[in-house]
Protein backbone atom coordinates (compact mmCIF):
# COMPACT_ATOMS: atom_id res chain seq x y z
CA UNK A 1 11.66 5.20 6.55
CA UNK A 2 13.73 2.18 8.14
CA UNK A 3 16.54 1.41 8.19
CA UNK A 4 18.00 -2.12 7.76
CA UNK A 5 18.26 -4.16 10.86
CA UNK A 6 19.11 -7.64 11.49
CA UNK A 7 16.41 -9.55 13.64
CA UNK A 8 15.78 -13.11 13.93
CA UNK A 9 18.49 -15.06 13.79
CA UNK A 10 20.62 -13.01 11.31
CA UNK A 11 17.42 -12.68 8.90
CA UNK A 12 18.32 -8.53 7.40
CA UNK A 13 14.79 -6.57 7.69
CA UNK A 14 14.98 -4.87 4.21
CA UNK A 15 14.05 -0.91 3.81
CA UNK A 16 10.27 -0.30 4.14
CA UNK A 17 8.79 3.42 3.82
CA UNK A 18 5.40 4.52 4.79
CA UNK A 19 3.14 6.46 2.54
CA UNK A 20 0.08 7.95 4.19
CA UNK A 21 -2.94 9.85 2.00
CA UNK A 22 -4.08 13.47 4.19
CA UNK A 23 -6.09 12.94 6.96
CA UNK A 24 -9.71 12.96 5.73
CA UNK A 25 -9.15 11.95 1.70
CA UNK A 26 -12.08 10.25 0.50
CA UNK A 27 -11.26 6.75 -0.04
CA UNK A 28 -12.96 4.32 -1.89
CA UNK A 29 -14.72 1.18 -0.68
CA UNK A 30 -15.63 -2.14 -2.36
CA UNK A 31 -19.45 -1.82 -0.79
CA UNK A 32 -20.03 1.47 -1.96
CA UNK A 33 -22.12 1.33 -5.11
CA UNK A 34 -20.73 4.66 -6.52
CA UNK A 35 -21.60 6.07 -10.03
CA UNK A 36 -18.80 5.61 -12.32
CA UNK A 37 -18.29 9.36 -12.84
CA UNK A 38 -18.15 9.88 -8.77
CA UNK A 39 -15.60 6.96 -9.08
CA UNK A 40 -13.58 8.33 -11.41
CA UNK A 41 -13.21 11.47 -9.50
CA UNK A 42 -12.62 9.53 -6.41
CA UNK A 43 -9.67 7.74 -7.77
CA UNK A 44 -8.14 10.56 -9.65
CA UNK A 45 -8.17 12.49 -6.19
CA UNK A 46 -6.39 9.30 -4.39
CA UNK A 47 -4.19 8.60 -7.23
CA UNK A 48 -2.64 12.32 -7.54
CA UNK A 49 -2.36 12.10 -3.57
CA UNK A 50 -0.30 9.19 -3.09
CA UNK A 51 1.80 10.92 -6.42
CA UNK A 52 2.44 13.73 -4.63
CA UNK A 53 3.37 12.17 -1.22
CA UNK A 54 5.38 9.29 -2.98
CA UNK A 55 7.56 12.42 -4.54
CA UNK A 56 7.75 14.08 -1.81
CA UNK A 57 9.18 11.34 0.07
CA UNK A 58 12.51 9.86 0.08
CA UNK A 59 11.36 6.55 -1.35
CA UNK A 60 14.00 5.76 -4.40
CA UNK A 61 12.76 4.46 -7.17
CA UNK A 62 12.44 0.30 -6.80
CA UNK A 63 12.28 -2.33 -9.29
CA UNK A 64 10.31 -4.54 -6.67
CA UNK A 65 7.66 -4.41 -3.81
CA UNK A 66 5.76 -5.74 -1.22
CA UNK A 67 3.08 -3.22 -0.67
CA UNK A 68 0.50 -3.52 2.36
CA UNK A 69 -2.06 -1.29 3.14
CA UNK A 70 -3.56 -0.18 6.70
CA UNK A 71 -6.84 1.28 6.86
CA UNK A 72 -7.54 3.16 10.26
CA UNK A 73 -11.09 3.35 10.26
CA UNK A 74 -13.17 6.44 11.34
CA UNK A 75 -14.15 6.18 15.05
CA UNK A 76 -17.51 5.58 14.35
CA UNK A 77 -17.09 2.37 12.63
CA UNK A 78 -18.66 -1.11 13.64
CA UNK A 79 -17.20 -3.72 11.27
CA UNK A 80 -14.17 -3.45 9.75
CA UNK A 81 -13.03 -5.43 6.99
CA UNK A 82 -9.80 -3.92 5.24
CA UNK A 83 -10.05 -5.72 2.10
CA UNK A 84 -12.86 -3.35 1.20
CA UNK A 85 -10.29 -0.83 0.56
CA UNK A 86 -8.80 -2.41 -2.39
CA UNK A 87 -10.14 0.09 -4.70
CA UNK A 88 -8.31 2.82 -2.97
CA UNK A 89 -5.22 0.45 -2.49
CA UNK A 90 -5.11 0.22 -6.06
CA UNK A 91 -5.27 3.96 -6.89
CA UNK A 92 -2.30 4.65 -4.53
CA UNK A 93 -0.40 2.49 -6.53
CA UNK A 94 -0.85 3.80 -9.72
CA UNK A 95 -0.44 6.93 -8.36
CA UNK A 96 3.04 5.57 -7.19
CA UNK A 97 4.23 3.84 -10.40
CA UNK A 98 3.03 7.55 -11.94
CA UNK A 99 5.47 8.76 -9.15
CA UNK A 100 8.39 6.65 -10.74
CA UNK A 101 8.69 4.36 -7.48
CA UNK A 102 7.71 1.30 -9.02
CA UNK A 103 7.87 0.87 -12.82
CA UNK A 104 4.54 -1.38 -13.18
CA UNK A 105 2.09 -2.57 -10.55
CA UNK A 106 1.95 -6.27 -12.66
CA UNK A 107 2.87 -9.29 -10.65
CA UNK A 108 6.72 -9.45 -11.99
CA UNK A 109 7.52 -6.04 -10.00
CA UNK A 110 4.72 -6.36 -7.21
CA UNK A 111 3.62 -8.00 -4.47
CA UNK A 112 0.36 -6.81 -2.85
CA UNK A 113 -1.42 -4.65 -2.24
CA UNK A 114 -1.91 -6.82 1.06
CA UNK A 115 -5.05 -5.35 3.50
CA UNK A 116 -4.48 -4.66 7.12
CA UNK A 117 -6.69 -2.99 9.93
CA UNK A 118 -5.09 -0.56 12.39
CA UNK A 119 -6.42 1.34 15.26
CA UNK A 120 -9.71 3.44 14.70
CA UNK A 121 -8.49 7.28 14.32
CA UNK A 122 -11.48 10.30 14.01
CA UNK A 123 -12.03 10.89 10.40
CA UNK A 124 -10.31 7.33 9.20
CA UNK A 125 -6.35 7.15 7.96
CA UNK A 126 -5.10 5.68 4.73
CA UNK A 127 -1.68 4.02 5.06
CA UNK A 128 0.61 2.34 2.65
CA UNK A 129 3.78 0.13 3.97
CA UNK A 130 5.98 0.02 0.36
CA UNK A 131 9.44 -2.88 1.18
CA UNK A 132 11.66 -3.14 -0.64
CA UNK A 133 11.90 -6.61 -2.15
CA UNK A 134 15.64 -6.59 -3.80
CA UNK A 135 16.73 -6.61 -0.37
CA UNK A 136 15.22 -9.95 0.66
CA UNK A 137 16.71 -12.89 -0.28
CA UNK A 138 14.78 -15.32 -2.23
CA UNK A 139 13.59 -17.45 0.17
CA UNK A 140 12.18 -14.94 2.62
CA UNK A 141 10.07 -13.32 -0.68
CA UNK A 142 8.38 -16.63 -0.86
CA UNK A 143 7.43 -16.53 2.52
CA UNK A 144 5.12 -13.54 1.39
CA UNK A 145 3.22 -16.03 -0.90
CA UNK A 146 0.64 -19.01 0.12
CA UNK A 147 1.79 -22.05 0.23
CA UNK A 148 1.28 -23.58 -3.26
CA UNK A 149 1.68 -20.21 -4.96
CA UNK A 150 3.20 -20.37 -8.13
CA UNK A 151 6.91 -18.79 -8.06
């Protein structure tokens, strides 16, 4: 967790918490052509996961998010591309509207989930950035948005 701090020219940095799955879960990627029984599995596994880390955490419960993801790829890895990861992205966060952190995951109450690539770790790393969005004024939330997005 973060606390509040003012940065860049008097801008207030609103709360963010991280949320990581256990080292080694078995996450879910776009390109794998899974059966939809192994898939189901997969994303019951994920989704209980981030359940049981979002309440064990001491993330209150939000009305509205920005949520990015960082995927730390395995070691081993050649090409990265983090959007592949949506599928596990998307458990989490049912898993952490189950947790009563978020009440939906529609687009009134949530922004993201946004992809991001960190640093290769051995075994890969699943990592979820959840900010708090009531603490951002109006103006900086639309900075979150492309240009031309509706508001």
């Amino acid at each position: 967790m973060t606390a509040p701090e003012t940065e860049h020219g008097g801008i207030i940095r609103p709360q963010s918490w991280r949320l990581a799955l256990p080292a080694k879960t078995k996450l879910i990627n776009a390109n794998h052509n899974l059966h939809y029984r192994r898939k189901a599995e997969l994303v019951k596994v994920i989704r209980n996961a981030a359940w049981t880390m979002a309440r064990h955490s001491n993330i209150p419960a939000l009305q509205r998010a920005h949520i990015y993801f960082v995927i730390h790829p395995d070691l081993r890895a050649s090409r990265r591309d983090p959007g592949n990861w949506a599928p596990t992205a998307k458990a989490c966060v049912d898993g952490i509207v189950d947790a009563g952190i978020l009440p939906d995951d529609d687009s009134t109450r949530l922004i993201g989930p946004d992809p991001r690539i960190g640093s290769p770790v051995k075994g890969s790393q699943f990592v979820l950035w959840i900010t708090d969005l009531d603490q951002m004024h109006p103006d900086h939330i639309a900075l979150l948005n492309p240009p031309g997005a509706p508001e």
